[in-house]
Protein backbone atom coordinates (compact mmCIF):
# COMPACT_ATOMS: atom_id res chain seq x y z
CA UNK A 1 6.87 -1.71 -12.78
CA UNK A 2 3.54 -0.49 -12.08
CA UNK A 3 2.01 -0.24 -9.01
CA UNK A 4 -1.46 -0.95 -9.53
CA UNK A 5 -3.69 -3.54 -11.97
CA UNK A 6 -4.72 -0.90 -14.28
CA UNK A 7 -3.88 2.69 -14.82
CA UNK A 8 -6.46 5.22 -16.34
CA UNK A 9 -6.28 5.72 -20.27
CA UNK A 10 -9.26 8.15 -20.58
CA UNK A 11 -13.21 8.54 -19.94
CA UNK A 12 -14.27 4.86 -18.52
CA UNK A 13 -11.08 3.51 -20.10
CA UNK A 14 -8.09 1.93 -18.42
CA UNK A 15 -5.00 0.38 -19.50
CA UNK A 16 -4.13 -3.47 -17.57
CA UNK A 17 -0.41 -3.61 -16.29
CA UNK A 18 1.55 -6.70 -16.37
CA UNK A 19 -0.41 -7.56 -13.05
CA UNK A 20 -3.46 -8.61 -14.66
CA UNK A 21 -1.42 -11.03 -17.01
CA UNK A 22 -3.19 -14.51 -16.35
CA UNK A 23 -1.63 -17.82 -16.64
CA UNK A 24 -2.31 -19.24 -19.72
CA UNK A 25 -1.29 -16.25 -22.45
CA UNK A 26 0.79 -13.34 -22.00
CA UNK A 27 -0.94 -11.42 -23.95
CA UNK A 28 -4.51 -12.18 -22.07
CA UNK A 29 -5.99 -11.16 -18.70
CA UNK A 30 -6.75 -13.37 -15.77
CA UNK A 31 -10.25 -13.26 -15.02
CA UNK A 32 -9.52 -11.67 -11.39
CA UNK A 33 -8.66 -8.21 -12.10
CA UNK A 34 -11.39 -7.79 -14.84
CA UNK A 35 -14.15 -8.93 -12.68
CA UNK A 36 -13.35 -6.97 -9.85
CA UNK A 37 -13.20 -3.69 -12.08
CA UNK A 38 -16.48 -4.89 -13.38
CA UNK A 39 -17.70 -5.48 -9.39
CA UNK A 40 -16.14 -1.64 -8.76
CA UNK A 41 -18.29 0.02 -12.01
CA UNK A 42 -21.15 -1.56 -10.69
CA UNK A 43 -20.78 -0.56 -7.28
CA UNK A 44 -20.13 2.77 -7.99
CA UNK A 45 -23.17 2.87 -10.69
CA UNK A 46 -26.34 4.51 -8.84
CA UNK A 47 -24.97 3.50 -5.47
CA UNK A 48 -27.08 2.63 -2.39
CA UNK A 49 -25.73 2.41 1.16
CA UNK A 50 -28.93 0.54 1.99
CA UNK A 51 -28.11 -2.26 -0.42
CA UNK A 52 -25.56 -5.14 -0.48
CA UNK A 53 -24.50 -7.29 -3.84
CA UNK A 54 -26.02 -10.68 -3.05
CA UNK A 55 -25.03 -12.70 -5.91
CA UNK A 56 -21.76 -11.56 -9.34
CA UNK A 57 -21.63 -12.92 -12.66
CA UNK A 58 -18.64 -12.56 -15.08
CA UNK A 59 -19.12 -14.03 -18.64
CA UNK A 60 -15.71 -13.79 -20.25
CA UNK A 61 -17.28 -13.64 -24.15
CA UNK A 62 -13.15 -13.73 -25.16
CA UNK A 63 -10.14 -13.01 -24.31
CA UNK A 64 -9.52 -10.15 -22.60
CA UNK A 65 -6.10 -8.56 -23.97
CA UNK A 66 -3.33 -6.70 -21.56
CA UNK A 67 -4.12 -3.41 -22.82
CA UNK A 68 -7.02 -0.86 -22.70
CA UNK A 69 -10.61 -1.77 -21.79
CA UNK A 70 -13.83 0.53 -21.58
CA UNK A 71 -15.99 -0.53 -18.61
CA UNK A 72 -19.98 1.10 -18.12
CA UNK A 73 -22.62 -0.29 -15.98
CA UNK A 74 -25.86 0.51 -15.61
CA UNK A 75 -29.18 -0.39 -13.61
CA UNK A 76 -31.24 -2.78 -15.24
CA UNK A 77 -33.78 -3.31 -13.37
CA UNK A 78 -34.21 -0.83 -10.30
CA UNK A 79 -36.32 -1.53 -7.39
CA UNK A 80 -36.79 -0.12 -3.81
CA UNK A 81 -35.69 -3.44 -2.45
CA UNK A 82 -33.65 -5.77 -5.23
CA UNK A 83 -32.22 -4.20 -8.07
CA UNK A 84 -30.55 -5.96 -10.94
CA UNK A 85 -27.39 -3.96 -12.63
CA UNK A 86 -24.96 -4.94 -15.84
CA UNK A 87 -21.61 -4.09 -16.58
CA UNK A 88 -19.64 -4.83 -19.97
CA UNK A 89 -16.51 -4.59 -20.36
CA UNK A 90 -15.27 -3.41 -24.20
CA UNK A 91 -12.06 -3.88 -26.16
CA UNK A 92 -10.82 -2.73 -29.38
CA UNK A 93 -14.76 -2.01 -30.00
CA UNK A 94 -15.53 -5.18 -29.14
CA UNK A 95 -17.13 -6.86 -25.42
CA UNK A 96 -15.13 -9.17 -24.01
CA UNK A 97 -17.43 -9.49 -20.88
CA UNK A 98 -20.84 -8.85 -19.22
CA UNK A 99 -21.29 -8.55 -15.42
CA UNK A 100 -24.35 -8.94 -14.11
CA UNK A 101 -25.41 -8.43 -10.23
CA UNK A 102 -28.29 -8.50 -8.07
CA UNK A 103 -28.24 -6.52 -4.83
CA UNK A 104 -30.61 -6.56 -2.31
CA UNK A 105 -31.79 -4.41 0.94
CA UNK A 106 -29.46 -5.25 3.96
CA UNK A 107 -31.11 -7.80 6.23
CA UNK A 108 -33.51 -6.13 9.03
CA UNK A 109 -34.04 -9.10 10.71
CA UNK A 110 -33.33 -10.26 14.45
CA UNK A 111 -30.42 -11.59 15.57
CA UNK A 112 -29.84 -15.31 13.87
CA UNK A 113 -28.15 -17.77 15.66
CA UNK A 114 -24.37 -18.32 15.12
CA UNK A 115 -23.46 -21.42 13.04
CA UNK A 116 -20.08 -20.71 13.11
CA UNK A 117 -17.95 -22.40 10.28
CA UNK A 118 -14.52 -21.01 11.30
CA UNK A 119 -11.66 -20.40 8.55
CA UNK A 120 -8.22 -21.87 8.71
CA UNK A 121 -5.60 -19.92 10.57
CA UNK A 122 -3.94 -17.42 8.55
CA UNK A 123 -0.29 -19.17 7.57
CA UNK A 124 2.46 -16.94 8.43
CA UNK A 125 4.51 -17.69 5.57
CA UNK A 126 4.18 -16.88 1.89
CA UNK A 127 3.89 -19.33 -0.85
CA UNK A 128 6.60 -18.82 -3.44
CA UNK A 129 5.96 -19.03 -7.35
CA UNK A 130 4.20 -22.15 -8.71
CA UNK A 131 6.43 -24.57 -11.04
CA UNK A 132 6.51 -24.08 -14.96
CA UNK A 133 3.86 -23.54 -16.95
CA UNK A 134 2.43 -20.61 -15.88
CA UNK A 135 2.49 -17.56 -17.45
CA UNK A 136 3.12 -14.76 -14.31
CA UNK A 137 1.65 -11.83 -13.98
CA UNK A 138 -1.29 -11.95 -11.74
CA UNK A 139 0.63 -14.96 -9.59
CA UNK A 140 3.42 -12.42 -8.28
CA UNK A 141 0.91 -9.37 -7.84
CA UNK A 142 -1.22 -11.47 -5.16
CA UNK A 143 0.14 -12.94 -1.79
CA UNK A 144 -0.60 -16.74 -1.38
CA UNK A 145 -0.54 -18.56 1.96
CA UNK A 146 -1.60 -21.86 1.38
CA UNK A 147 -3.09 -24.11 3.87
CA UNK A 148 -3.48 -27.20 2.47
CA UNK A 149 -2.28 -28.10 -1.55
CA UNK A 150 -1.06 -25.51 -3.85
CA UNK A 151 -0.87 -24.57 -8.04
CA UNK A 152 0.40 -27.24 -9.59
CA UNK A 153 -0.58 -29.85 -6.92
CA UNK A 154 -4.06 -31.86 -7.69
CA UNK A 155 -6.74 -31.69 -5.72
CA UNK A 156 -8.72 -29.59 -3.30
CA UNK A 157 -6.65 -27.08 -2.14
CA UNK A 158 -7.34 -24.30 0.84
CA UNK A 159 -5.46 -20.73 0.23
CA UNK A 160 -5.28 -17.93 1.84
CA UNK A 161 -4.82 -14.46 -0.50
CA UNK A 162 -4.46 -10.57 -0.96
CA UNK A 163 -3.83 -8.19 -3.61
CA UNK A 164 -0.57 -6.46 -3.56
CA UNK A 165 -1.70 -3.73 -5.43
CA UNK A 166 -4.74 -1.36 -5.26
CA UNK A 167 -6.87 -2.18 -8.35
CA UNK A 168 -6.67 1.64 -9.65
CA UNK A 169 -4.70 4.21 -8.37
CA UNK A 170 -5.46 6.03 -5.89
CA UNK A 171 -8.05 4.08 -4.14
CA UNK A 172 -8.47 0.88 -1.62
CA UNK A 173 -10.18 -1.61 -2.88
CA UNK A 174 -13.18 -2.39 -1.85
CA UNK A 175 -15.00 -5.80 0.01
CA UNK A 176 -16.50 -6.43 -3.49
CA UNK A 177 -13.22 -5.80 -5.91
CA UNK A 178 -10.99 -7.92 -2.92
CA UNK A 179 -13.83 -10.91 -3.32
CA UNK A 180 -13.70 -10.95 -6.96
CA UNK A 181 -10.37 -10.64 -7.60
CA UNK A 182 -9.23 -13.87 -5.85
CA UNK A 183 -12.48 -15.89 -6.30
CA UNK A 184 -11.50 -16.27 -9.54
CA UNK A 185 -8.20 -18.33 -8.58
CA UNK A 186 -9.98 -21.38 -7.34
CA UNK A 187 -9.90 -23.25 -10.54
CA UNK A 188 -6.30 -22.60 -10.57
CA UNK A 189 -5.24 -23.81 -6.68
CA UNK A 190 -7.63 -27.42 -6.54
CA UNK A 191 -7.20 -28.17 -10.35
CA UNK A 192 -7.03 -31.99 -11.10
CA UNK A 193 -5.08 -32.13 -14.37
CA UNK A 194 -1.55 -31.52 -15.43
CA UNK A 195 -1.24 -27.51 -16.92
CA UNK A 196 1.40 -29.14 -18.61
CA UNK A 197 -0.96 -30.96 -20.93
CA UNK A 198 -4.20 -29.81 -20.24
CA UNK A 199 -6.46 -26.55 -20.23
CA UNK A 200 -8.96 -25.51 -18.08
CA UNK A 201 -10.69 -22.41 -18.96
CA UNK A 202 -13.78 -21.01 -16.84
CA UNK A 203 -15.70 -18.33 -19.53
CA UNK A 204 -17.57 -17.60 -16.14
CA UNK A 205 -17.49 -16.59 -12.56
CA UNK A 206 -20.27 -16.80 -10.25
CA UNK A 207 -19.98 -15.35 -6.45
CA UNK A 208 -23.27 -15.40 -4.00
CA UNK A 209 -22.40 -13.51 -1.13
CA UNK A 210 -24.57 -13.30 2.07
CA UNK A 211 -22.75 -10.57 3.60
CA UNK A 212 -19.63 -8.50 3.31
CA UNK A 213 -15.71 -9.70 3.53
CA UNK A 214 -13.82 -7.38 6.00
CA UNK A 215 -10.02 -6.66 5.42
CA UNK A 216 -7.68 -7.62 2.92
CA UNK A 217 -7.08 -11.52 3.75
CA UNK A 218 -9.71 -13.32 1.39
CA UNK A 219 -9.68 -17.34 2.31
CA UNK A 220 -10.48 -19.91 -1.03
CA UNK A 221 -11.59 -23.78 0.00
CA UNK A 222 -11.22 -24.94 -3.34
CA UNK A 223 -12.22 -28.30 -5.29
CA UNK A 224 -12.62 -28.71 -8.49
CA UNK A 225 -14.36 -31.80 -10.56
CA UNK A 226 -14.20 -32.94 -13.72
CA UNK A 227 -16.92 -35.38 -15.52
CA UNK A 228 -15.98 -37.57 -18.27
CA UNK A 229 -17.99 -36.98 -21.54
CA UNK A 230 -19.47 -33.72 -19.40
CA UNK A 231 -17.51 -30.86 -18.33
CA UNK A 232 -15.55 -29.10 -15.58
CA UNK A 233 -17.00 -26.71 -12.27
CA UNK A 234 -14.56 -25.28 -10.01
CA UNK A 235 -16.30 -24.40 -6.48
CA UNK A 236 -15.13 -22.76 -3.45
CA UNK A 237 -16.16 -21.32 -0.05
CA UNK A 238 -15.05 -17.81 0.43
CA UNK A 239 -14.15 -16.81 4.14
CA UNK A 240 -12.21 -13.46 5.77
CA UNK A 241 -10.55 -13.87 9.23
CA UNK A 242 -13.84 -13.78 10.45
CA UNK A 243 -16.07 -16.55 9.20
CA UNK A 244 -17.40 -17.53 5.73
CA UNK A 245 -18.73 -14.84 3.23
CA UNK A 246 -20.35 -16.69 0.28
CA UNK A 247 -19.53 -19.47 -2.27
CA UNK A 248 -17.77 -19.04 -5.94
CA UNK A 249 -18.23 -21.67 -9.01
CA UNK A 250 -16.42 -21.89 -12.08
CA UNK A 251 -17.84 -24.06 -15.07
CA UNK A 252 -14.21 -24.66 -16.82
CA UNK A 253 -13.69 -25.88 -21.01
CA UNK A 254 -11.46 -28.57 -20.42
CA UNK A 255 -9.28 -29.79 -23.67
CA UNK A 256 -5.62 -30.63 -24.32
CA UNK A 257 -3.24 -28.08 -24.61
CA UNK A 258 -1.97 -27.47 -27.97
CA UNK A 259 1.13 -28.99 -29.03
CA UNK A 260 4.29 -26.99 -28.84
């Protein structure tokens, strides 16, 4: 069993281990780990201690398989004070998804007064697996304390969550890569539909951060709503121990799920 969500396989390449497995297709990634190695490209492309990502984008263009992926970034648009950068994300000579980010000059100002929105207490017990239908993978290699509803169970849904695993070996993730691999799950903890019958697919994640998570506890406040004759958006607010750290939103395809 591995120990981390991907393993290097060459020059910007790296092979996904089971752990990225998401929960609709064994053979397919969840859009956690894949994002966050996108967030950790980006970060590490032309990096400036003076700046802060203020707002992530993931466009998944297709599924991304459980194998080997190429991942490059690159400034876009530099600046001395907001810079925009892209990441892509190649498999099989083909992208299967585009990161885009905006960071910005850490905040000079004064001190702001405190409008505290305190996170849930941190459950001291573990969540096990959800029920069937659910491909695991990426379910076993994070640790879920739930506060309030759960996978499988409709409706909003509060969550506490870490990675098990670094992201690549040999390093600690990062405030970024922690963020963006769990904001990705809150589609999947406040869904409103039965997995059992029905998809709900987000070909995008979206995370606008206003500063940066601290430690390895990353809270999701979860709902999710679905329009009839519209479409599906998954939002959540993102906390650490601490206080709130930004907001995440998922537009989601939803559709039956095939027969058999």
């Amino acid at each position: 069993m591995a120990d981390t969500f991907y393993v290097p396989a060459g020059q910007d390449t790296w092979r996904a281990t089971i752990h990225t497995t998401g929960p609709w297709d064994p053979g397919s990634q969840h859009g956690g780990p894949p994002s966050a190695l996108l967030g950790r490209a980006i970060q590490r492309c032309a990096p400036r201690d003076d700046m802060v990502v203020a707002r992530f984008t993931c466009d998944i263009l297709r599924a991304i398989p459980v194998g080997e992926i190429e991942v490059t970034a690159r400034v876009t648009r530099p600046g001395r004070s907001v810079e925009l950068l892209a990441a892509v994300a190649r498999a099989g000579g083909r992208e299967v998804a585009r990161a885009s980010a905006w960071r910005v000059l850490r905040a000079g100002t004064g001190p702001v007064p405190e409008r505290p929105r305190q996170p849930p207490e941190l459950p001291a017990d573990s969540a096990g697996l959800p029920p069937g239908g659910w491909v695991d993978g990426y379910l076993s290699a994070i640790e879920w304390r739930p506060v309030s509803g759960s996978f499988g169970a409709p409706g909003p849904a509060t969550v506490w969550a870490r990675l098990r695993y670094p992201l690549v070996p040999g390093e600690e993730p990062g405030s970024l890569e922690r963020v963006l691999a769990i904001a990705d799950s809150g589609s999947g903890i406040s869904g409103e539909l039965d997995l059992r019958h029905w998809l709900f697919i987000n070909p995008e994640l979206t995370v606008h951060l206003h500063r940066e998570a601290a430690g390895e506890w990353i809270c999701l406040d979860a709902q999710t709503t679905i329009s009839a004759g519209g479409a599906g958006l998954a939002t959540s607010i993102l906390s650490d121990q601490a206080g709130p750290v930004g907001v995440a939103a998922q537009s989601l395809l939803v559709a039956p799920r095939p027969a058999g």
